[in-house]
Protein backbone atom coordinates (compact mmCIF):
# COMPACT_ATOMS: atom_id res chain seq x y z
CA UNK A 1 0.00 0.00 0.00
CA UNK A 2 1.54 3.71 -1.21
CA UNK A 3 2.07 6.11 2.10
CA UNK A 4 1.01 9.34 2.36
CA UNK A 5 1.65 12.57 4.43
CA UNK A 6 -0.84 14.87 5.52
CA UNK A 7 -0.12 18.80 5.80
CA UNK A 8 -2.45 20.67 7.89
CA UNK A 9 -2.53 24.34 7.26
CA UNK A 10 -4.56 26.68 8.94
CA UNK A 11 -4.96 30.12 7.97
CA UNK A 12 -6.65 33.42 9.15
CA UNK A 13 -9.87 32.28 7.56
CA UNK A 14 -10.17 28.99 6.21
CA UNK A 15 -7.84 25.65 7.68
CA UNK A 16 -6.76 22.91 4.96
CA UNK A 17 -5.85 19.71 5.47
CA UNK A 18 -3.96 18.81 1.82
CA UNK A 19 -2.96 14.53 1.42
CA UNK A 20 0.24 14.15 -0.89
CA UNK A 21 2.30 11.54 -1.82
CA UNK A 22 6.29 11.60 -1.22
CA UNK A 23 6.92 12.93 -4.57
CA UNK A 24 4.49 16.02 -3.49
CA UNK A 25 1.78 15.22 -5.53
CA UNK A 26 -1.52 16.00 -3.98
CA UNK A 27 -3.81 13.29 -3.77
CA UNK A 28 -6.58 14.84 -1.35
CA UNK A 29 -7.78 17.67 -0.17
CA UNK A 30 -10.47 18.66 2.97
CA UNK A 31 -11.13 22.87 3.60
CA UNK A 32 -13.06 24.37 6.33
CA UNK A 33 -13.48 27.90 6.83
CA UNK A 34 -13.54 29.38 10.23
CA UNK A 35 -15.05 32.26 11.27
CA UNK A 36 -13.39 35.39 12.34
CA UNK A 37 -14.87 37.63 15.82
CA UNK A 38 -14.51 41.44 15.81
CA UNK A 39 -16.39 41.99 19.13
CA UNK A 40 -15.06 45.29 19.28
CA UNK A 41 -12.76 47.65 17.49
CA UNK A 42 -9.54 46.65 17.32
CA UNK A 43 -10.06 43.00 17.90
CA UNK A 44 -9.99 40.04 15.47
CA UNK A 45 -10.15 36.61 16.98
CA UNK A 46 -11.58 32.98 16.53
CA UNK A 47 -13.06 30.62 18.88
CA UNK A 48 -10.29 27.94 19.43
CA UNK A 49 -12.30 24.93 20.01
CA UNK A 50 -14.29 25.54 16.28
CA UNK A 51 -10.51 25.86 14.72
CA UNK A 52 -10.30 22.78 16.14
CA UNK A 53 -13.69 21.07 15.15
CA UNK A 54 -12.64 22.92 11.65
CA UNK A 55 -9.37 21.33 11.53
CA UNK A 56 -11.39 17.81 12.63
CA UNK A 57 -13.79 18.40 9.58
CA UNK A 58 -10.95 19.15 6.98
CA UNK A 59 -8.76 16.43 7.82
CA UNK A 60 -11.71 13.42 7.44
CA UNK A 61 -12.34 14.52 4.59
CA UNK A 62 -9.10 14.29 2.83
CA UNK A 63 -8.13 11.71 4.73
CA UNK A 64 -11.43 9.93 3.66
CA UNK A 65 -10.23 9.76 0.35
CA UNK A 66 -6.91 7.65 0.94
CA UNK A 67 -7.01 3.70 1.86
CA UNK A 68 -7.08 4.01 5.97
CA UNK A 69 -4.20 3.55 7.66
CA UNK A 70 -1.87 5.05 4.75
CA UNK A 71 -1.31 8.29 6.19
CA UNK A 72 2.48 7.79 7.50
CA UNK A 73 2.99 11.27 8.97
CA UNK A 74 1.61 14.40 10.27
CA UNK A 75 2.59 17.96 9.85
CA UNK A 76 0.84 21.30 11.22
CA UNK A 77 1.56 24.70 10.36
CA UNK A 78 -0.84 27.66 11.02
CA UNK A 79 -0.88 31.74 10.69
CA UNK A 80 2.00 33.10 12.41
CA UNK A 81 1.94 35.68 15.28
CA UNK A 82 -1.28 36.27 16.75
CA UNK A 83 -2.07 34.07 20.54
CA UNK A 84 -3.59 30.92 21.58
CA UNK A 85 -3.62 30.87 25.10
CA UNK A 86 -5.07 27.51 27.34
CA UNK A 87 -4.79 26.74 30.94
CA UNK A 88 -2.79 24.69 32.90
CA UNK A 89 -5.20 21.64 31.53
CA UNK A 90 -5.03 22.77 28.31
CA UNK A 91 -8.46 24.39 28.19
CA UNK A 92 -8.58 27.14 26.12
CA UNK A 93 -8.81 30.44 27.94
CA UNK A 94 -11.03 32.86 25.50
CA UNK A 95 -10.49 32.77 21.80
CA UNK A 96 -7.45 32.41 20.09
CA UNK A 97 -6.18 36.17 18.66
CA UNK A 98 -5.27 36.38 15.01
CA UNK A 99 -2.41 38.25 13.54
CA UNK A 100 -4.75 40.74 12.11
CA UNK A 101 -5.37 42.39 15.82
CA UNK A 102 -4.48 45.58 16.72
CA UNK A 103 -5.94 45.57 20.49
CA UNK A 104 -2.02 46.54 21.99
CA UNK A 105 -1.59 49.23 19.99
CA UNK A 106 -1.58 51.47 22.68
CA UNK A 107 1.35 48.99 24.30
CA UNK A 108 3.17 48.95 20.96
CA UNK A 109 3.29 53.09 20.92
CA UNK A 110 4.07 53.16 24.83
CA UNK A 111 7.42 50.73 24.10
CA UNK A 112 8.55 53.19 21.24
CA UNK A 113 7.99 56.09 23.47
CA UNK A 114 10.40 54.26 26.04
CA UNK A 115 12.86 53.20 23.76
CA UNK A 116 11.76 49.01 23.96
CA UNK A 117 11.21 48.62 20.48
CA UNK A 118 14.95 49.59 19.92
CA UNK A 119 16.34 47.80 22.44
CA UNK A 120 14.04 44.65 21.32
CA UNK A 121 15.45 44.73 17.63
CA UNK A 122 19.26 44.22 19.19
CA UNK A 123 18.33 41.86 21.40
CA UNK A 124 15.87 39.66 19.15
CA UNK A 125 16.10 40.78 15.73
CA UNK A 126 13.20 42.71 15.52
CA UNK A 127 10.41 45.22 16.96
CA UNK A 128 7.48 43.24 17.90
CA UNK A 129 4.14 44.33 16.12
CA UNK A 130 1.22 45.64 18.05
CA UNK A 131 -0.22 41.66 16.67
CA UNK A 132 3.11 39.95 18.11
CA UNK A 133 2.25 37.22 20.84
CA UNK A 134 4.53 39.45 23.77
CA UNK A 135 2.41 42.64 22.75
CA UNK A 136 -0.47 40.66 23.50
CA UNK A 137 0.24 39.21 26.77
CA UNK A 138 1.09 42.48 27.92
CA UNK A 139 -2.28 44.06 26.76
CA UNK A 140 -4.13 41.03 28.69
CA UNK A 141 -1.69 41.63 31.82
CA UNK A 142 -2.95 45.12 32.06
CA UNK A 143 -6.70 44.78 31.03
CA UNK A 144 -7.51 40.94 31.55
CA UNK A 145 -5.41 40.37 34.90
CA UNK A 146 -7.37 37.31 35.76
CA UNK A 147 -6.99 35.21 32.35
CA UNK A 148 -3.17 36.49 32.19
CA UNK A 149 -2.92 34.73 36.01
CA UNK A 150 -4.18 31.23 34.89
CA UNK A 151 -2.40 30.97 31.64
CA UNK A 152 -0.71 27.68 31.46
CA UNK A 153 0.52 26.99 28.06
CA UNK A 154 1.65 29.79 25.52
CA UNK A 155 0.38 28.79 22.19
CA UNK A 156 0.65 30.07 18.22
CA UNK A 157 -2.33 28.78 16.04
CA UNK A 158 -0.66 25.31 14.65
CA UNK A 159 0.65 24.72 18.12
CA UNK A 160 -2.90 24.53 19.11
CA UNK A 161 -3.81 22.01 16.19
CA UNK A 162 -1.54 20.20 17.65
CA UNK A 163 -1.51 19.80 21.15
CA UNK A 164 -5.22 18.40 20.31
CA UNK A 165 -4.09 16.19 18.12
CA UNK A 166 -1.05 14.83 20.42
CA UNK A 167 -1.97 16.23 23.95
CA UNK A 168 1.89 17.65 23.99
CA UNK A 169 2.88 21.47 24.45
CA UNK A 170 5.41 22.21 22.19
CA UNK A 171 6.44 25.21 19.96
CA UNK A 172 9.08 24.93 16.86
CA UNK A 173 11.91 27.84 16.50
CA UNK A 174 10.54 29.54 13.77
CA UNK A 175 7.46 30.36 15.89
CA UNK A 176 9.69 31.07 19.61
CA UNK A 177 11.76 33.46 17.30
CA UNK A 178 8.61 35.44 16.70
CA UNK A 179 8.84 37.16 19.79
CA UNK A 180 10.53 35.16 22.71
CA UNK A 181 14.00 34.48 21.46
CA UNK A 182 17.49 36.29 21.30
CA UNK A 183 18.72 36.55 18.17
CA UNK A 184 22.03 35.38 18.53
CA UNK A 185 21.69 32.20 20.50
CA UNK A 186 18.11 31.73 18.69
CA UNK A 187 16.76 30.09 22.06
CA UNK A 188 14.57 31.43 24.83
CA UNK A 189 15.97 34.47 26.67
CA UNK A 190 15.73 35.85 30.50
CA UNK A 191 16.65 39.05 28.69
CA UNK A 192 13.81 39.24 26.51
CA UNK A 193 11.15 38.25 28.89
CA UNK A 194 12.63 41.13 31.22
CA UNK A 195 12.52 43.76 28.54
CA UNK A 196 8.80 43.35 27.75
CA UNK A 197 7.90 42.85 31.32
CA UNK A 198 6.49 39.20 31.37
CA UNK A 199 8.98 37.79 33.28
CA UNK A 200 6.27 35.90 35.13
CA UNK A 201 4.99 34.24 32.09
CA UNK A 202 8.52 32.81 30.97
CA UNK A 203 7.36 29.36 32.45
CA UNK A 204 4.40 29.06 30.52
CA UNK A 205 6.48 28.84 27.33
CA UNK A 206 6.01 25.27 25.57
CA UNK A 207 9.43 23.29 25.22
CA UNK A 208 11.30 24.19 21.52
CA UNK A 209 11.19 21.21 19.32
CA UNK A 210 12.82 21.14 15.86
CA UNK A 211 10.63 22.03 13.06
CA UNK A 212 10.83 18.38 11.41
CA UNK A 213 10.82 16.56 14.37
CA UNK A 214 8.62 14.34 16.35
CA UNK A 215 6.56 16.35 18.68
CA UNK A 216 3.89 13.94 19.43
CA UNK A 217 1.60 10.78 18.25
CA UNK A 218 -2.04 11.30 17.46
CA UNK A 219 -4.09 10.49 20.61
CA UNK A 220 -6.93 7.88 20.32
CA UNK A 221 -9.45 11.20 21.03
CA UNK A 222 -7.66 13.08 18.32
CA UNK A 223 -7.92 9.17 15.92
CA UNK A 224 -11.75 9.34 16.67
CA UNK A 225 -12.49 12.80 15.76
CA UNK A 226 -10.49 12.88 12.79
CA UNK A 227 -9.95 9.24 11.15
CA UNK A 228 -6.60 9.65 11.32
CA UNK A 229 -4.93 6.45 12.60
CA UNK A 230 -4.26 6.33 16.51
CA UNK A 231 -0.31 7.02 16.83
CA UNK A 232 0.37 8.06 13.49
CA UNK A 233 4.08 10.54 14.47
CA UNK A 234 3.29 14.42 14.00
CA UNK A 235 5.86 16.68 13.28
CA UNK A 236 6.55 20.13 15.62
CA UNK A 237 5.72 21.79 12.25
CA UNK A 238 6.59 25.72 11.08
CA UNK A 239 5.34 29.34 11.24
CA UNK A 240 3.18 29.30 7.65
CA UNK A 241 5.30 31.57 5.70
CA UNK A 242 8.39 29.86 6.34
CA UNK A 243 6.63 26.35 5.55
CA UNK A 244 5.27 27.99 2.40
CA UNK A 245 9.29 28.64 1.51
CA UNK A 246 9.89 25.30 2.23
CA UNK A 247 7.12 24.01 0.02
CA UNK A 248 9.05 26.27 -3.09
CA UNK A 249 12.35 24.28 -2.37
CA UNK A 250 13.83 27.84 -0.59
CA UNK A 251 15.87 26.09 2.11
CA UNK A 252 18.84 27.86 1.43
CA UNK A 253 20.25 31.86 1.07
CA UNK A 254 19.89 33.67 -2.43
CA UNK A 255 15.78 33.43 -3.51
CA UNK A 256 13.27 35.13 -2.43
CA UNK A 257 10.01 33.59 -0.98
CA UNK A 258 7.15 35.84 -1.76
CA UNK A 259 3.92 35.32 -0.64
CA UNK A 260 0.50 37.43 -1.99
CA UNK A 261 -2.03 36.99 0.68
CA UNK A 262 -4.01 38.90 3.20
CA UNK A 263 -0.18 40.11 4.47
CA UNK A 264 2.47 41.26 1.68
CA UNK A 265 5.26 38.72 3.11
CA UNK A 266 8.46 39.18 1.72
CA UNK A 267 11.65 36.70 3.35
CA UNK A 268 14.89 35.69 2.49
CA UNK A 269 17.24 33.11 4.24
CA UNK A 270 20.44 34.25 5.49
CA UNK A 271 23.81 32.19 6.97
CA UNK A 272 23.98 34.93 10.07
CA UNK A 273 21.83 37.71 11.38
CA UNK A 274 21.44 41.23 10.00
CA UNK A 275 19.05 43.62 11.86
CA UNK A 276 17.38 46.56 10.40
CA UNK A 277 13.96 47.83 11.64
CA UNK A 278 12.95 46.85 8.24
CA UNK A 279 12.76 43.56 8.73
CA UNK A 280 11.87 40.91 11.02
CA UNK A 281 15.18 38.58 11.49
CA UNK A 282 14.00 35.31 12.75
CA UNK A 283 14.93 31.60 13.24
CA UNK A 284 15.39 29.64 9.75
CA UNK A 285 15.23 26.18 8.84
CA UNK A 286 17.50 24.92 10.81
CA UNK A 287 20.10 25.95 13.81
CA UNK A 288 22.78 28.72 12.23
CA UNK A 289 20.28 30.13 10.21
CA UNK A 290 17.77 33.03 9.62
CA UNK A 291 15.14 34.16 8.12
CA UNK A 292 14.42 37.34 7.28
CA UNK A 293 10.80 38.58 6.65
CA UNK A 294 9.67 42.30 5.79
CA UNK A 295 5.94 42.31 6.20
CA UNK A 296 2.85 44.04 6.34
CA UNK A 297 -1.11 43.94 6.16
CA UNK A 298 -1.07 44.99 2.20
CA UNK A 299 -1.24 42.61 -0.10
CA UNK A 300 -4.14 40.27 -2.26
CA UNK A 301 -6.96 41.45 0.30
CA UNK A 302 -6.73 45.09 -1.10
CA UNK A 303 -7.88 43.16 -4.29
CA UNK A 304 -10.16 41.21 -2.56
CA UNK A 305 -11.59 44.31 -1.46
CA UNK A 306 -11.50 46.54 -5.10
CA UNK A 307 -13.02 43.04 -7.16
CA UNK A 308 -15.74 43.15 -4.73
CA UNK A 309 -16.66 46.72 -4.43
CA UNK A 310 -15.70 47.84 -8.28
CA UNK A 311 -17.32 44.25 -10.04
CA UNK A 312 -20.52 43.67 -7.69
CA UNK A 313 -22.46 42.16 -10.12
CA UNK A 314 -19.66 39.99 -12.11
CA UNK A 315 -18.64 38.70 -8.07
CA UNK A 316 -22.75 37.70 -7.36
CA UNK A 317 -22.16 35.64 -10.85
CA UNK A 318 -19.48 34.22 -10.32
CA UNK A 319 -20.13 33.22 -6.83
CA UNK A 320 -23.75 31.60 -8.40
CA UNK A 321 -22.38 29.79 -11.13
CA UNK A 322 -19.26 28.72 -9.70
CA UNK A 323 -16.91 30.25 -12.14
CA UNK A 324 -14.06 32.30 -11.44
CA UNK A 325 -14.11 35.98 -11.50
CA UNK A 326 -11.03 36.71 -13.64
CA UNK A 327 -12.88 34.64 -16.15
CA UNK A 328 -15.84 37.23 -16.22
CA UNK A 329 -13.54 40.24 -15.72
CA UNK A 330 -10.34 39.73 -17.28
CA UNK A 331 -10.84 41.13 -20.85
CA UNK A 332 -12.06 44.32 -19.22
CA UNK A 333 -8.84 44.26 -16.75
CA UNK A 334 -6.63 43.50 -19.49
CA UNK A 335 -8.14 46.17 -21.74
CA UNK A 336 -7.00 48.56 -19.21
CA UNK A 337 -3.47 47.50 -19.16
CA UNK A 338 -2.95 47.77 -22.52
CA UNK A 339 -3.90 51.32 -22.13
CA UNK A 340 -1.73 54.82 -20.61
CA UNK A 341 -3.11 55.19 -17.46
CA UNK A 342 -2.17 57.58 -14.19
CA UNK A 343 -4.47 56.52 -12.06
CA UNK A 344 -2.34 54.88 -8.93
CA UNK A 345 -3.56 53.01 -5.49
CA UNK A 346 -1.79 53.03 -2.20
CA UNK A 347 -2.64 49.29 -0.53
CA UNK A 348 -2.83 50.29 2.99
CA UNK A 349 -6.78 49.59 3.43
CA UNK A 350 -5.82 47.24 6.25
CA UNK A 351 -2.01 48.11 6.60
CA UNK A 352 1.05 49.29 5.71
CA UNK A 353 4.62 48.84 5.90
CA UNK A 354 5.01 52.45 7.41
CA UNK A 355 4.94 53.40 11.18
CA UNK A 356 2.33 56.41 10.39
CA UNK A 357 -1.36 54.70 10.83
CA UNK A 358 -1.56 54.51 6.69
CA UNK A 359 -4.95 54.92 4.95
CA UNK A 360 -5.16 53.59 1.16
CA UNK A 361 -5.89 56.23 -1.58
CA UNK A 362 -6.35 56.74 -5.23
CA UNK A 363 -4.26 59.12 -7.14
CA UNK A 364 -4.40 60.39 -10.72
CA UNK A 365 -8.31 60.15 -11.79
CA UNK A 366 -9.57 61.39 -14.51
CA UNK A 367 -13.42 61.49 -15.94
CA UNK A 368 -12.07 59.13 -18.95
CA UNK A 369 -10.82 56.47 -16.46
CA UNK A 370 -12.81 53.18 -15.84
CA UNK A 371 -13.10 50.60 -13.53
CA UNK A 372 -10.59 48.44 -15.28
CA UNK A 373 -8.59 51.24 -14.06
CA UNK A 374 -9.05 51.25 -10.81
CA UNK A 375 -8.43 47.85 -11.02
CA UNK A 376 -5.36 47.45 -12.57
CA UNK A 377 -3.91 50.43 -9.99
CA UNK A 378 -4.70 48.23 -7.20
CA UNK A 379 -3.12 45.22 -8.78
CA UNK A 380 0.12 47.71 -9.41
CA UNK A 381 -0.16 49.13 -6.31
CA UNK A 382 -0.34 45.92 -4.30
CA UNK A 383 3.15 44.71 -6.51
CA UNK A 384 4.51 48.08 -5.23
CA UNK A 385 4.15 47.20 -1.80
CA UNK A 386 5.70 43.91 -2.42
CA UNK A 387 9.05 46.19 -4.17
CA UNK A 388 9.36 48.24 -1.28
CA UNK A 389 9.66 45.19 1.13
CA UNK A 390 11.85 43.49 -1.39
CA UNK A 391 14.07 46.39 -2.16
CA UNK A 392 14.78 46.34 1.65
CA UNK A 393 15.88 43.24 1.71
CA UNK A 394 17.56 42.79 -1.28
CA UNK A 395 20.02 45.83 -0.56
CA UNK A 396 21.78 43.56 2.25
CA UNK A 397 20.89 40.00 0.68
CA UNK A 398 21.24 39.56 -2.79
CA UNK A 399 19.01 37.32 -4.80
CA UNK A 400 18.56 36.64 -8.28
CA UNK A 401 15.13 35.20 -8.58
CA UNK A 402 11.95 34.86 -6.28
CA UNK A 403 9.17 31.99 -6.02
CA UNK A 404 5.46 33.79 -5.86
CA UNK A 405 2.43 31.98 -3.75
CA UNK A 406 -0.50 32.77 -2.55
CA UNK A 407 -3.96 34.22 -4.04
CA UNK A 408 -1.63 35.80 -6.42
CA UNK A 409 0.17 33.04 -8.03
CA UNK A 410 -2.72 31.59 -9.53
CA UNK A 411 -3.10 34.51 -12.45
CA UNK A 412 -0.39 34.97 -14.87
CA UNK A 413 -1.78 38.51 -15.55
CA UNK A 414 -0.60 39.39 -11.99
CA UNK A 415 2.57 36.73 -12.00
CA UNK A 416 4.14 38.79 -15.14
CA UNK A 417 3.45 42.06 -12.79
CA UNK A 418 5.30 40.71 -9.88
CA UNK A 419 8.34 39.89 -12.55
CA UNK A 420 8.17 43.39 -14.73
CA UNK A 421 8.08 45.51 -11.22
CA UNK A 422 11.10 43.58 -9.06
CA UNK A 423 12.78 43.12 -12.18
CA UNK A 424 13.19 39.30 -11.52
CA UNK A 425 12.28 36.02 -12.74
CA UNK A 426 9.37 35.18 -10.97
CA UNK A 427 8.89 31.12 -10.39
CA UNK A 428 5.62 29.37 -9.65
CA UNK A 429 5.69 26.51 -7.73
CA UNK A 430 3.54 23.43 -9.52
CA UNK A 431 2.19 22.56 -5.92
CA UNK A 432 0.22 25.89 -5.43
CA UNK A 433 -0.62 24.57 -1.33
CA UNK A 434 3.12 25.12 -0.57
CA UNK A 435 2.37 25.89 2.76
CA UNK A 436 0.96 22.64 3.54
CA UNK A 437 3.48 20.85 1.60
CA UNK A 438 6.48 22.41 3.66
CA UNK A 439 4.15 21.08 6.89
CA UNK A 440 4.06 17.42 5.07
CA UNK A 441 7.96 17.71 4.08
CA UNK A 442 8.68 18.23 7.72
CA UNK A 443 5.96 15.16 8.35
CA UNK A 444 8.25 12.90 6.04
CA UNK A 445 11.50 13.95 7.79
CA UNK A 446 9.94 13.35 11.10
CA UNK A 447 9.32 10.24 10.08
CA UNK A 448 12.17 8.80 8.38
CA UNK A 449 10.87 9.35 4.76
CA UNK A 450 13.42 11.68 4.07
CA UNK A 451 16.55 12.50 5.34
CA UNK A 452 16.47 16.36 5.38
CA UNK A 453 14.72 18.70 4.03
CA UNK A 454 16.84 19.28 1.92
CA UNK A 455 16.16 15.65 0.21
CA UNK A 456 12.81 16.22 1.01
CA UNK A 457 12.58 19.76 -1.15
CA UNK A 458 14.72 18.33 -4.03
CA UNK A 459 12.37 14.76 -4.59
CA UNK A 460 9.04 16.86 -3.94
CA UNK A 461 8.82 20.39 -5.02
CA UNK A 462 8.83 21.49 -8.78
CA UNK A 463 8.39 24.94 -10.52
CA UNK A 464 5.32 24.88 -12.78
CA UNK A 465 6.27 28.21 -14.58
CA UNK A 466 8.67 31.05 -15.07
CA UNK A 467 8.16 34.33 -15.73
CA UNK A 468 10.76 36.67 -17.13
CA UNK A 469 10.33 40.46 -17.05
CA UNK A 470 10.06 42.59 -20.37
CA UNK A 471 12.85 45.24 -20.36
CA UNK A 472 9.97 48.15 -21.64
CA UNK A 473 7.63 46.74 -18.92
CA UNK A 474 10.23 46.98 -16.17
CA UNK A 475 11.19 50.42 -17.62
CA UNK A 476 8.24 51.82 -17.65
CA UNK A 477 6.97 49.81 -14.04
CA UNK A 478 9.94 51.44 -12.45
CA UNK A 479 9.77 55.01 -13.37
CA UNK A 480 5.87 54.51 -11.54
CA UNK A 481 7.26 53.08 -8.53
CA UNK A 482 9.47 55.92 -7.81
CA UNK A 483 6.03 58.13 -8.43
CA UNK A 484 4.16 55.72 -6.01
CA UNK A 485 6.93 55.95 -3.28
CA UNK A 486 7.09 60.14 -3.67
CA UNK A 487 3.11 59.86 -3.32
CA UNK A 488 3.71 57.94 -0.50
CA UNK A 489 6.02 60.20 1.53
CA UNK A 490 4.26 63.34 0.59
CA UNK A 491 1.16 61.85 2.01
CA UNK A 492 2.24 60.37 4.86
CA UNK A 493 2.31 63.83 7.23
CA UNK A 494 -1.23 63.78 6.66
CA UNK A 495 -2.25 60.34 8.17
CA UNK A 496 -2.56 60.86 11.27
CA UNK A 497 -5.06 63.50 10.99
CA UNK A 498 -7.21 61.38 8.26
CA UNK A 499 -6.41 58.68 10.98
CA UNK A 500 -8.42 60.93 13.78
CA UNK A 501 -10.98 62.52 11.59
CA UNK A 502 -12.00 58.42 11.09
CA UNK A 503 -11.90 57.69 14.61
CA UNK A 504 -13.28 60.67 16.17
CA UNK A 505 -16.74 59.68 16.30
């Protein structure tokens, strides 16, 4: 009977459980959205125990589809940041808090006012986010003293999936290095628990396990619920963006791993650590290595967001007949870039790379312009975000060529974008769930069925597709970019009022 591993991936709004076979082939596939909470301004969360009956659903059914008893490992990875907090029992204690929260805030600006974020970025390679799990424990030290008392376990999202699928506590580097970590020795730090303050909570912080390592067996609970079989291995598992490298073969310094999703996540591996306030500069792959990620809430849900609002009608179709939207809009898209057009779009509906509180915009209308338009300057303006990250990084860590997932990757249209406005050849990975399949590659070295990752990468992941940018495209893509990035800066005194004048009532 063939084996199989099973990647679990669960992101901000929908979890996947993806089947493939060790040459990375997927074979099945079970999807469950979950639902996101905004009981208030400020906060975006999700109830832990339906990520979990979510996770349950999407796992029988892919699972379903295989002969039982050929799934040979398990792998979890899940959206990164964010804070799933359970008790000493492991009983979740409120809902889990996605990476799209902005409740410390008000922490976040107090540590820049006191100088924290700087020292932070020598001490662990970066400044936490306002979302980052030690922002959030000191938000519910201060306003929720009684939950902060009886936390127990310290959790990120897949390290929830997890521990209810094993009944073990554990967290993997790449996740500790997201805010509880020193740079340098890339393990847990005294240091860095006194800095924030939550020196009290250092012993609720799960054990470090290697990312492809054994962290657990699946419980006979966890066997019931999901039809997985009882004490199948399951692998500690990665933060999702640096799965989602793995699953592009980008295991090693010199490409870029791009991903176009709700967040514009930018990240390149490095051999030693390089701080800039920039970037992020966390734990890679493996031990003497890094990975550095330049980030922010801009990216494919700005699109999302335009589709919707600017093609109501053609999204009600396609939703009712099942077809995609591209296919009902793309002429008209396409029809725009084959045209002159001024009209530009700043991304920032739900975020931006800058410290300023960033509000999107639309610059350059004219009474001739169209929707297609509009369109296509979100498209260009979401790639533009992408440059600035990329630019950052690329200035300190060279690379010649970039792989592109996410919502993204799917559309050539915007795949020849990314590769005219970097000026790079843009690779597309033939597995587009790379995220899960970096979880499953970790699965299969967990359990013997390769011998690294790096074996793992080379027999499993393929590139589908280049794309090569056009010297006139990148030409002209260029001289826009530098107008986009003066737009930006002239702007940018003015957010904070727009910021209030939103707010203020």
């Amino acid at each position: 009977m063939e084996t199989y591993l099973l990647g679990i991936d669960s992101g901000s709004t929908a979890t996947k459980a993806v089947v493939f076979d060790t040459s990375g082939r997927t074979v099945a596939v079970g999807s469950r959205r979950v639902e996101q909470l905004q009981p208030r301004a400020r906060h975006v969360e999700r109830d832990m125990q339906a990520t979990w009956d979510a996770a349950c659903a999407a796992i029988r059914d892919a699972v379903g589809q295989v002969p039982d008893g050929s799934i040979e490992a398990v792998g979890v990875t899940g959206h990164g940041d964010g804070l799933y907090l359970v008790d000493r029992a492991g009983a979740p204690l409120g809902p889990g808090i996605l990476s799209l929260d902005s409740r410390a805030f008000d922490v976040h600006e107090r540590w820049r006012e006191e100088g924290v974020l700087d020292k932070a970025l020598e001490l662990t390679g970066q400044r936490p986010y306002a979302y980052a799990a030690v922002s959030l424990l000191k938000w519910i030290e201060l306003n929720e003293p009684e939950r902060f008392a009886r936390i127990g376990h310290v959790l990120f999202c897949k390290d929830w999936l997890r521990s209810c699928l094993t009944g073990v506590f554990a967290t993997d580097p790449t996740e500790a290095s997201s805010s509880f970590t020193d740079v340098n020795t890339q393990a847990y730090s005294d240091d860095v628990m006194a800095l924030y303050g939550l020196t009290p909570i250092r012993r609720a912080l799960p054990d470090i396990v290697p990312s492809a390592a054994q962290a657990g067996r699946v419980t006979a609970l966890a066997a019931a619920l999901t039809g997985l079989k009882e004490g199948t291995p399951v692998a500690c598992g990665m933060h999702d963006v640096t799965s989602s490298a793995v699953g592009m073969s980008h295991t090693e310094p010199g490409v870029l791993s791009v991903t176009a999703g709700t967040f514009s996540i930018n990240e390149i591996l490095s051999d030693r650590p390089r701080l800039d306030p920039r970037w992020s500069c966390r734990n890679g792959t493996r031990p003497g290595q890094w990975m550095n990620m330049s980030i922010s809430p801009a990216s494919s849900s700005n699109v999302d967001w335009a589709l919707r609002e600017l093609f109501h009608h053609e999204a009600q179709e396609a939703a009712r007949s099942g077809r995609s939207l591209f296919d009902l809009i793309g002429d008209e898209v396409q029809a725009a870039f084959d045209e002159p057009s001024s009209v530009m779009f700043h991304p920032f509906l739900f975020g931006s790379p800058f410290e300023q509180p960033a509000s999107a915009s639309f610059f350059g209308m004219r009474s001739w312009h169209r929707r297609g338009h509009l369109a296509r300057a979100v498209l260009e303006g979401m790639v533009f975000n992408h440059r600035w990250h990329i630019e950052a990084l690329t200035k300190t860590f060279p690379a010649q060529k970039a792989g592109l997932t996410g919502g993204g990757s799917s559309s050539p249209l915007l795949a020849q974008l990314f590769a005219d406005v970097l000026g790079l050849e843009i690779d597309i990975p033939e597995n587009q769930e790379a995220s899960a399949l970096g979880a499953a590659l970790c699965a299969g070295v967990s359990a013997g069925v390769f011998s690294s990752l790096a074996d793992a990468t080379a027999r499993a992941c393929r590139v589908q597709r280049t794309h090569t940018p056009g010297a006139q495209q990148h030409a002209r893509l260029d001289k826009a970019y530098r107008l986009w990035t003066q737009l930006a800066a002239a702007i940018e005194p003015l957010w904070p009022a727009l910021d209030r004048s939103t707010t203020a009532h």
